[in-house]
Protein backbone atom coordinates (compact mmCIF):
# COMPACT_ATOMS: atom_id res chain seq x y z
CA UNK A 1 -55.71 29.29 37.86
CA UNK A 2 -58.92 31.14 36.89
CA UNK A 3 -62.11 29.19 36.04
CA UNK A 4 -65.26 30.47 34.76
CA UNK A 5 -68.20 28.06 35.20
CA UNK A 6 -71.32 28.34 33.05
CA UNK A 7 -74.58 27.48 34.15
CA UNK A 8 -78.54 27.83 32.84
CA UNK A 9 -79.74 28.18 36.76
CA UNK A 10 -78.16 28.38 39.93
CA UNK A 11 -80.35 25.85 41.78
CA UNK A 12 -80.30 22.79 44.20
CA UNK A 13 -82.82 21.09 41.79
CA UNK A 14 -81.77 18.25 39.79
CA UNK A 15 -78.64 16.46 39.41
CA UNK A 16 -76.88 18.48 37.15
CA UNK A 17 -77.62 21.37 39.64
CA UNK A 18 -76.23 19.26 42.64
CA UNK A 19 -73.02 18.10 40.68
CA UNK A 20 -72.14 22.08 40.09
CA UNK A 21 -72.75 22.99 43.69
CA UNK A 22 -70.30 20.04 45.08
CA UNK A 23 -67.96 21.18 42.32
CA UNK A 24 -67.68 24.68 43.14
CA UNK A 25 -67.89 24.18 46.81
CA UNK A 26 -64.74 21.90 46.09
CA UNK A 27 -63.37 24.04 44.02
CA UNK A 28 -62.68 27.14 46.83
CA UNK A 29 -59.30 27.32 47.66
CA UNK A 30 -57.85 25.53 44.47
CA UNK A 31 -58.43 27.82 41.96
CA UNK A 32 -59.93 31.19 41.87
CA UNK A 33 -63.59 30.92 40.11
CA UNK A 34 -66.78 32.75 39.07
CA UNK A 35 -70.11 31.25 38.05
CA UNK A 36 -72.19 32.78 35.77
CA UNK A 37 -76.31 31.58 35.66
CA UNK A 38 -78.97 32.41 32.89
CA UNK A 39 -81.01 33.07 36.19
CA UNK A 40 -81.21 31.63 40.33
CA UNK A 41 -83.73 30.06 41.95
CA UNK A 42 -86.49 32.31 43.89
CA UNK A 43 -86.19 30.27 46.75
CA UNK A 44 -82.65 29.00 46.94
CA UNK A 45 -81.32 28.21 50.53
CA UNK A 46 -78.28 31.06 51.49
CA UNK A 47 -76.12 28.12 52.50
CA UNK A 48 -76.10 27.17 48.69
CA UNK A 49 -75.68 30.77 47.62
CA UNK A 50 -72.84 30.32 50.30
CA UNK A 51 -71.27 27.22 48.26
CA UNK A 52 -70.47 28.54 45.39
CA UNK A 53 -68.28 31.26 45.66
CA UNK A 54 -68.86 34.49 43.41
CA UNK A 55 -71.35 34.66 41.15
CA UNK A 56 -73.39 36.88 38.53
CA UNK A 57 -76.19 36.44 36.34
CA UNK A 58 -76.31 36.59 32.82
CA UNK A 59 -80.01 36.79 31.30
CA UNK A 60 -79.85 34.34 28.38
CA UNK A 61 -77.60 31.68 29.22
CA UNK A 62 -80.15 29.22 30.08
CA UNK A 63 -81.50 29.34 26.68
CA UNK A 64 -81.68 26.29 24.34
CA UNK A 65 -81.05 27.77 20.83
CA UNK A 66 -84.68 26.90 19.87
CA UNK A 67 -87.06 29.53 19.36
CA UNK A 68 -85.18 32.71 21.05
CA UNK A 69 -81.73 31.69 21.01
CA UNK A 70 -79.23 33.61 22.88
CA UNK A 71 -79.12 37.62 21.35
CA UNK A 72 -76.48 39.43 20.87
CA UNK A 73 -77.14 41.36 24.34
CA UNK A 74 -75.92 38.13 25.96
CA UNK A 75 -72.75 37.02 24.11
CA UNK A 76 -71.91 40.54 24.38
CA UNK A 77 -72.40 40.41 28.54
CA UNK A 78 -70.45 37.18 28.04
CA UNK A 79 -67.57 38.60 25.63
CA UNK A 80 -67.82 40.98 28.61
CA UNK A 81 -67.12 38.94 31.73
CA UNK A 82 -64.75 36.68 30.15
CA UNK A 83 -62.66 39.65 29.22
CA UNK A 84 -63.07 41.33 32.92
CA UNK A 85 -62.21 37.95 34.22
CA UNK A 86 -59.39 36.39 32.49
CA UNK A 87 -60.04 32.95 32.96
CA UNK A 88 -57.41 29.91 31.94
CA UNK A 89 -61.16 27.91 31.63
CA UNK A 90 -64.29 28.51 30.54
CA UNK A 91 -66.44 25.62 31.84
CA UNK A 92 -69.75 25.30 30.15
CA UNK A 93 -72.16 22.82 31.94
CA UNK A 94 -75.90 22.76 31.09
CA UNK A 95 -75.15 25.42 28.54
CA UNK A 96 -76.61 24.32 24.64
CA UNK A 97 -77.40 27.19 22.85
CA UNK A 98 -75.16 26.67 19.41
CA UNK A 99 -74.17 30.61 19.55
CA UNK A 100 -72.70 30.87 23.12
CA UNK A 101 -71.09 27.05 22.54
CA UNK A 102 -69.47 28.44 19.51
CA UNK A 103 -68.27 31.39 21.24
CA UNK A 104 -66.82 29.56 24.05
CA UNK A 105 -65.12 27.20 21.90
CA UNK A 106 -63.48 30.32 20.46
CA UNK A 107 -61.95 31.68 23.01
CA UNK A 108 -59.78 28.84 23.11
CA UNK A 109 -60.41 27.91 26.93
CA UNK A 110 -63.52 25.75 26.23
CA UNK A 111 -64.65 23.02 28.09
CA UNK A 112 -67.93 21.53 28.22
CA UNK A 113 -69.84 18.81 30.55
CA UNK A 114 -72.64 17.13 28.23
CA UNK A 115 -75.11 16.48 31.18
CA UNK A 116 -77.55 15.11 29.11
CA UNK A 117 -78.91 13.81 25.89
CA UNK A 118 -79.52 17.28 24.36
CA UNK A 119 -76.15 16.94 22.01
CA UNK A 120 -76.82 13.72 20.02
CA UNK A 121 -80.54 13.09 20.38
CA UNK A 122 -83.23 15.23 19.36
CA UNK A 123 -86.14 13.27 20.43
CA UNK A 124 -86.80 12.13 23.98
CA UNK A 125 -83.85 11.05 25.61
CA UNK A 126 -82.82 8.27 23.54
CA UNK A 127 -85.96 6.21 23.81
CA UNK A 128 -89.28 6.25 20.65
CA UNK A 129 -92.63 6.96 21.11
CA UNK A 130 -93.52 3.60 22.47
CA UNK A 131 -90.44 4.11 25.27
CA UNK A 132 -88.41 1.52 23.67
CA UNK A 133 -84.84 2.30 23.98
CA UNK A 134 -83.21 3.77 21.09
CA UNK A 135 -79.82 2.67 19.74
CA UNK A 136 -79.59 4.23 16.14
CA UNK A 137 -77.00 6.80 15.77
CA UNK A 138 -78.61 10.35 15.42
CA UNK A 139 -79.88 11.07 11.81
CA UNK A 140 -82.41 11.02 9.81
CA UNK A 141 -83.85 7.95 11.44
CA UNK A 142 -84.58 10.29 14.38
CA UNK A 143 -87.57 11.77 12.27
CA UNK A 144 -89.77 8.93 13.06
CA UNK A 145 -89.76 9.88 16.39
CA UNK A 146 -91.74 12.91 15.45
CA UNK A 147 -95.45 13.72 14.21
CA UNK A 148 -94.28 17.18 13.06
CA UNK A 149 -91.92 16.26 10.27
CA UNK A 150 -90.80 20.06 10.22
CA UNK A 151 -90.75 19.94 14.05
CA UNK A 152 -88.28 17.08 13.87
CA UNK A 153 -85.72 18.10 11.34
CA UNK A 154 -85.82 21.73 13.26
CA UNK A 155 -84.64 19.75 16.29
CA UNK A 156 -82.61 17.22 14.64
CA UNK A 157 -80.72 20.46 12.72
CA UNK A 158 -80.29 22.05 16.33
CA UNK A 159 -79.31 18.87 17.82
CA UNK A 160 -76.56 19.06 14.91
CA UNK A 161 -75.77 22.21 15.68
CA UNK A 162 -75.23 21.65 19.48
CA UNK A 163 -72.47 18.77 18.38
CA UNK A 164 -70.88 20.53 15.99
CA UNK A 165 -70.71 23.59 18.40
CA UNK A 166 -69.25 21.03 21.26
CA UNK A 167 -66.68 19.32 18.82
CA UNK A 168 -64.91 23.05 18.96
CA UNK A 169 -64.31 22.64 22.87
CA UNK A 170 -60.76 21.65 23.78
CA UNK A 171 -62.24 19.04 26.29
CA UNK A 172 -65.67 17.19 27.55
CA UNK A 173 -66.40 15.51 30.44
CA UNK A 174 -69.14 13.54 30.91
CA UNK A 175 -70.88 11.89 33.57
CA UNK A 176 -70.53 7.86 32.52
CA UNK A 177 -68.94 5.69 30.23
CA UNK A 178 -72.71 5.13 28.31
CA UNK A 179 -72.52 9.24 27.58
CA UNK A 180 -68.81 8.85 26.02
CA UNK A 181 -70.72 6.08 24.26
CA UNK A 182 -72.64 8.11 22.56
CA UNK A 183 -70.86 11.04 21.60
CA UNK A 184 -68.20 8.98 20.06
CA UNK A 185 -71.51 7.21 17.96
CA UNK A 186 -72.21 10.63 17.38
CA UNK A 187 -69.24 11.56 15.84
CA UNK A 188 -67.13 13.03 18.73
CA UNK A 189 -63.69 12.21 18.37
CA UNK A 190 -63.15 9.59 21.75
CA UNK A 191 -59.79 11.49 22.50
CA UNK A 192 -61.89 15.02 23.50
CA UNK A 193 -63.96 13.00 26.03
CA UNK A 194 -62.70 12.56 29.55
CA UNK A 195 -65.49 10.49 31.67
CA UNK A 196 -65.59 12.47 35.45
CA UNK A 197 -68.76 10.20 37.74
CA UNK A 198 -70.50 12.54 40.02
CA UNK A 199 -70.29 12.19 43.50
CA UNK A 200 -73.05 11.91 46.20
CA UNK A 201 -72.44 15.54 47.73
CA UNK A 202 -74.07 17.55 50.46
CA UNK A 203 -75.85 14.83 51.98
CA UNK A 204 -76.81 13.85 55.64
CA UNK A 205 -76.09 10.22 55.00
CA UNK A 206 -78.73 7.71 57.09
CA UNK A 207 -76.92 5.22 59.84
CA UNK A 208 -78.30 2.78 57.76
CA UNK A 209 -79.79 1.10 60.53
CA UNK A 210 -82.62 -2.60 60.88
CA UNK A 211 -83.78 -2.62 57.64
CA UNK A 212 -86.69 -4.69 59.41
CA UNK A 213 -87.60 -1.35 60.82
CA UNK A 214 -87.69 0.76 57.34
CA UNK A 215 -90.95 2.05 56.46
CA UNK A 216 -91.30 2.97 52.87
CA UNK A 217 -89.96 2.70 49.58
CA UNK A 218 -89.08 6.22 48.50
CA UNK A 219 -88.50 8.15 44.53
CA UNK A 220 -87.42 11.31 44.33
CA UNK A 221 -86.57 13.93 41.61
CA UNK A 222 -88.18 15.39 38.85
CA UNK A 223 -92.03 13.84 38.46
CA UNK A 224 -92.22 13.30 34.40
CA UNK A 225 -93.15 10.90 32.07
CA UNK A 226 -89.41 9.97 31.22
CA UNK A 227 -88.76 9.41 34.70
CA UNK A 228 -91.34 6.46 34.68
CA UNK A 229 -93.77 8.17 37.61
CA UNK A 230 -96.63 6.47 35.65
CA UNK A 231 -94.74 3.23 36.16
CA UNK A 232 -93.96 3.68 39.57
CA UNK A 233 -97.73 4.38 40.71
CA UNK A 234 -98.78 1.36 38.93
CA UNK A 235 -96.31 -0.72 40.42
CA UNK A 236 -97.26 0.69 44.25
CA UNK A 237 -100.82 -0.50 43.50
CA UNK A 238 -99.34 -4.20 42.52
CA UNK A 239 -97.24 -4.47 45.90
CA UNK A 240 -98.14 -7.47 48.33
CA UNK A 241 -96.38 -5.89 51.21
CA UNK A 242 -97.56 -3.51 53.60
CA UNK A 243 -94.66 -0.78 52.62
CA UNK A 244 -95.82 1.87 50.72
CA UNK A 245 -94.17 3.80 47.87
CA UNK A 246 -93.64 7.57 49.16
CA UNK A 247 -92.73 9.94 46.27
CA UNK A 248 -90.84 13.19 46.66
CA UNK A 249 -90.23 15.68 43.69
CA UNK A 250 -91.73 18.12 41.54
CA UNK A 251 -92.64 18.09 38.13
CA UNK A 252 -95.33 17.98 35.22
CA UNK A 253 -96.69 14.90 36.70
CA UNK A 254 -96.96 16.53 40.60
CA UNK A 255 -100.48 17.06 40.20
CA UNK A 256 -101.28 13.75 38.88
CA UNK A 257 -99.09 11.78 42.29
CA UNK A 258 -101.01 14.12 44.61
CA UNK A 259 -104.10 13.15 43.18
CA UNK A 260 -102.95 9.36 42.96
CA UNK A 261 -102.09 10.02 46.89
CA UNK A 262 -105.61 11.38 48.10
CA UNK A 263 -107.20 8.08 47.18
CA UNK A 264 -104.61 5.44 47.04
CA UNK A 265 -103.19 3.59 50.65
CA UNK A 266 -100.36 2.88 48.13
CA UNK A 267 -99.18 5.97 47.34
CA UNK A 268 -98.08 8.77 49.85
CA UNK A 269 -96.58 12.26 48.26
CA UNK A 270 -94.81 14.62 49.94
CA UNK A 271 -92.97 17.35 47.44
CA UNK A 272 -90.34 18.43 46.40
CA UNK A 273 -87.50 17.31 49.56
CA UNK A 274 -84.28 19.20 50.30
CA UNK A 275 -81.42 17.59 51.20
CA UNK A 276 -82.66 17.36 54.96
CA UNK A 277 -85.66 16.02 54.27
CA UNK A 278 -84.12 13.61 51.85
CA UNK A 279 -81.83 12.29 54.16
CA UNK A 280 -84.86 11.84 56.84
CA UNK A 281 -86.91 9.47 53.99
CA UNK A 282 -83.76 7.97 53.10
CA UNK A 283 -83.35 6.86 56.30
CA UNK A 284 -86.76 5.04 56.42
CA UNK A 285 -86.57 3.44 52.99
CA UNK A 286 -86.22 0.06 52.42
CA UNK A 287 -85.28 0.55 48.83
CA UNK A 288 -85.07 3.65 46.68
CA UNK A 289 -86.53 3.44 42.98
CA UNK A 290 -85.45 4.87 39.59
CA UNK A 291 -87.75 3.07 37.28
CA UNK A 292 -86.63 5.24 34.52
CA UNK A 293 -87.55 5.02 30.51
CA UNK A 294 -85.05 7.46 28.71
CA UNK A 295 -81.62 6.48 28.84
CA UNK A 296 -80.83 7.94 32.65
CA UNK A 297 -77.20 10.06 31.88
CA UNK A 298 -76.13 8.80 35.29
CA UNK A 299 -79.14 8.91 37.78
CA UNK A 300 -77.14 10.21 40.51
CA UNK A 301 -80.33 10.16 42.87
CA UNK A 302 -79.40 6.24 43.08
CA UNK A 303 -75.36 7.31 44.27
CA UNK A 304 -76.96 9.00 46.67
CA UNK A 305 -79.44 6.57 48.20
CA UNK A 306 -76.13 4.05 47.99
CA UNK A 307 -74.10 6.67 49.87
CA UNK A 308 -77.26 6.36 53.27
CA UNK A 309 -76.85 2.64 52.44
CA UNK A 310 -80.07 2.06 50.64
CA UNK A 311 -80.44 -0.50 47.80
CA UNK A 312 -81.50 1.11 44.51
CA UNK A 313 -84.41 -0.87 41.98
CA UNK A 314 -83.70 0.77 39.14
CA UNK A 315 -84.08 0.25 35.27
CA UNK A 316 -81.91 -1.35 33.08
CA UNK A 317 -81.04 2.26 31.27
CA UNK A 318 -78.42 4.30 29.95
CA UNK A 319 -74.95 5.74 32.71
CA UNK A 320 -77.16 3.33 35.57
CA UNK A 321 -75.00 0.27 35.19
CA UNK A 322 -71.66 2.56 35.57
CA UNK A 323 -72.88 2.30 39.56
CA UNK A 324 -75.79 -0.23 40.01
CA UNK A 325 -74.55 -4.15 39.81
CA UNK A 326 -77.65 -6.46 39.95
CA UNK A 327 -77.93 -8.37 43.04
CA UNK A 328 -74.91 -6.92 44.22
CA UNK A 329 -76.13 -3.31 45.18
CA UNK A 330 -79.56 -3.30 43.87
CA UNK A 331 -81.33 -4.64 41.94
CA UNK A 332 -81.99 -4.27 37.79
CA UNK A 333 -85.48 -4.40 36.33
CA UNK A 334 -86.86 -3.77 32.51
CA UNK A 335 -87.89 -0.06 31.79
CA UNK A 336 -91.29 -0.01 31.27
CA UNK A 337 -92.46 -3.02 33.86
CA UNK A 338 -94.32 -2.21 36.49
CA UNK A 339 -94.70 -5.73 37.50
CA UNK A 340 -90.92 -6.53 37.57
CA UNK A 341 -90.73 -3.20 39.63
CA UNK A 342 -93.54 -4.09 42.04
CA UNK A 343 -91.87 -7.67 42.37
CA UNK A 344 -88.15 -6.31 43.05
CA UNK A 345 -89.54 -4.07 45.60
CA UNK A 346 -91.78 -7.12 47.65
CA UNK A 347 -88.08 -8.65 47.57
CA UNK A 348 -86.51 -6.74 49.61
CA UNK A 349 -89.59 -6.54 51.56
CA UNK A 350 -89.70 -9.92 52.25
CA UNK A 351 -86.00 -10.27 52.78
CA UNK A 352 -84.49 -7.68 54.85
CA UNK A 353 -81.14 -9.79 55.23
CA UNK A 354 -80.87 -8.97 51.60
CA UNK A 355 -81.73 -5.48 51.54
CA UNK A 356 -79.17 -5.27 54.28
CA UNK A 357 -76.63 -6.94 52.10
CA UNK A 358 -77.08 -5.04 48.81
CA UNK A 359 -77.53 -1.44 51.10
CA UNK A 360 -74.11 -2.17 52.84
CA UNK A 361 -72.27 -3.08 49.31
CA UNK A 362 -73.97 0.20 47.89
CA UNK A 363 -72.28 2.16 50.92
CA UNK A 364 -68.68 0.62 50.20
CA UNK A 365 -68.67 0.82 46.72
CA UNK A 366 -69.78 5.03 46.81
CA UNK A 367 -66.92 5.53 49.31
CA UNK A 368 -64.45 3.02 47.46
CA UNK A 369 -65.17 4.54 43.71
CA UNK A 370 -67.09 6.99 44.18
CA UNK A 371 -64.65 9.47 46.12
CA UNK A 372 -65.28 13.28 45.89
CA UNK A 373 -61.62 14.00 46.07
CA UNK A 374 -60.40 11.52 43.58
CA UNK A 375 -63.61 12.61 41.12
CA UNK A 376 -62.09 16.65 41.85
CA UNK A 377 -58.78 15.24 40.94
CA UNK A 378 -59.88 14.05 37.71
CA UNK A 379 -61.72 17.27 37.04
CA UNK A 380 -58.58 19.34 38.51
CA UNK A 381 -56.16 17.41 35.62
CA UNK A 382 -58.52 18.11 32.83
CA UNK A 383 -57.94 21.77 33.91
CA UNK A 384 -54.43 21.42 33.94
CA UNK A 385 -54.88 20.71 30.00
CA UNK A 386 -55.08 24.66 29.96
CA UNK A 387 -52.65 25.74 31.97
CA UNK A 388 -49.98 28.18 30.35
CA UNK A 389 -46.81 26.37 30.27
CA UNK A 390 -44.09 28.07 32.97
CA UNK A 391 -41.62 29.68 31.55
């Protein structure tokens, strides 16, 4: 069998970037595949160029159909490489410019993985202006979410567009049961939608040792506004224990933690870290956070803090409760609080006989339901949806 993968980037950034690395690098040996990126990373590591088998860029493909959508230069390179190529599947992920959706679904060998919220909301991630979780079906209710009337129905006609475009695919996967959710709201027909979890991949896991000696609470990822950074610095300055909150990532807000950093004993920043250096801070955390306000597809940054055996705090939002139980592997607080943040986080503090407990069911439950072969399996018998029938 003969997969072709589709991909805006070809980075280590993010978690739909880290899902499509474990999956190709998973993928060698079972089927024969090529990846095709909009563009790659400056600085990517050659062991994740390594990873992912053959690959070739295609200027374009990480547009988002707003603006400058894909040209015709593009879906001809496209038209192109599929035809060179011969795949049985054409595997769009992270792809949601209407035109090259609607020429994928035409081939016939379409498949796309909805990674986020770009396909049936065209606001801010499920969540309004005041970050109150949204759960109106998308329409023209999604205008008051926007200042620029003409601004909104331009995305909310996109947004349209983009599920329309993705009803034509023979099959999507998606990350958790809350994204299947919402498609189906959206108008997606439930039997299209297979749900595939992500996996913690490519990761040094801690020994999970004394969580007596631990010496931080750690967030990491992508420093924005919907990510609740702003909640997360006000919560470090509200903590009565002597651990501080170190925060790892890059982002619109970067400059903003760094500054928070020089002047705060709170508050230590330390970039963007690879998957060594993640591994390292994992191993000194007490408790990873995800204090998220939009709707969190997944939030596979807390499968992998379970994986090193680190209890997650994270917000009561969107694919989270597919893989964080309250008290049983973490612990659940509102979106939006910095005070129920700030007091989760002196908890395990204070306790670490319970931050032992929930770390140690967090590293059972990723290796008990969160399997990387059983997830490929799943994603292997979607495939077999397009196999040609032997004759």
């Amino acid at each position: 069998m003969r997969v072709l993968l589709l991909n805006a980037r070809l980075s280590d950034r993010g978690g739909a970037d880290r899902w499509l690395l474990g999956v190709l690098a998973r993928l060698q040996g079972e089927v024969e595949t090529l990846l095709a990126v909009g563009h790659v990373r400056k600085t990517l590591p050659d062991m994740v160029r390594e990873r992912v088998g053959t690959y070739l860029v295609i200027k374009g493909l990480d547009r988002s159909g707003l603006g400058r959508p894909a040209g015709q230069a593009t879906l001809a390179h496209l038209a192109k490489t599929i035809g060179r190529f011969a795949p049985d599947v054409v595997h769009a992920n992270d792809i949601v410019d209407p035109g090259l959706l609607e020429m994928i679904a035409a081939t016939g060998r379409g498949m796309l993985t909805v990674q986020d919220h770009r396909f049936f909301c065209p606001g801010r991630g499920k969540i309004d202006p005041a970050g109150v979780a949204c759960h109106e079906p998308m329409g023209d209710g999604c205008l008051r979410c926007f200042d620029d009337q003409d601004y909104g129905r331009t995305m909310l006609e996109l947004t349209s567009k983009r599920l329309a475009a993705a009803a034509g695919m023979r099959r999507i996967t998606v990350l958790s049961r809350y994204m299947s959710h919402e498609l189906v709201t959206a108008g997606m027909a439930a039997e299209r939608i297979v749900c595939i979890p992500p996996f913690a991949d490519n990761l040094e896991t801690a020994p999970g040792g004394d969580p007596s000696h631990d010496k931080l609470h750690l967030m990491a990822g992508r420093l924005s506004e919907h990510k609740g950074v702003r909640v997360a610095l006000e919560a470090a300055e509200r903590l009565s224990s002597n651990l501080p909150l170190v925060i790892a990532g890059a982002g619109p807000l970067a400059e903003e933690v760094s500054a928070r950093a020089c002047t705060s004993k709170r508050v230590s920043f330390v970039d963007w870290a690879d998957r060594t250096e993640l591994s390292r801070l994992l191993g000194s955390a007490r408790s990873l956070w995800l204090p998220s306000l939009w709707a969190e597809p997944f939030g596979i940054a807390g499968l992998e803090a379970l994986a090193s055996g680190v209890p997650v705090i994270a917000s009561r939002v969107g694919g989270v409760m597919d893989w964080l139980v309250d008290e049983q592997n973490g612990l659940l607080v509102e979106p939006g609080s910095a005070q129920d943040l700030a007091s989760a986080a002196d908890r395990l503090a204070a306790d670490p006989a319970l931050a032992r407990k929930l770390g140690s069911a967090g590293r059972r439950q990723v290796r008990r339901g969160f399997d990387p072969q059983c997830q490929m399996d799943l994603l292997m018998e979607a495939y077999s949806l397009f196999r040609a029938p032997s004759m």
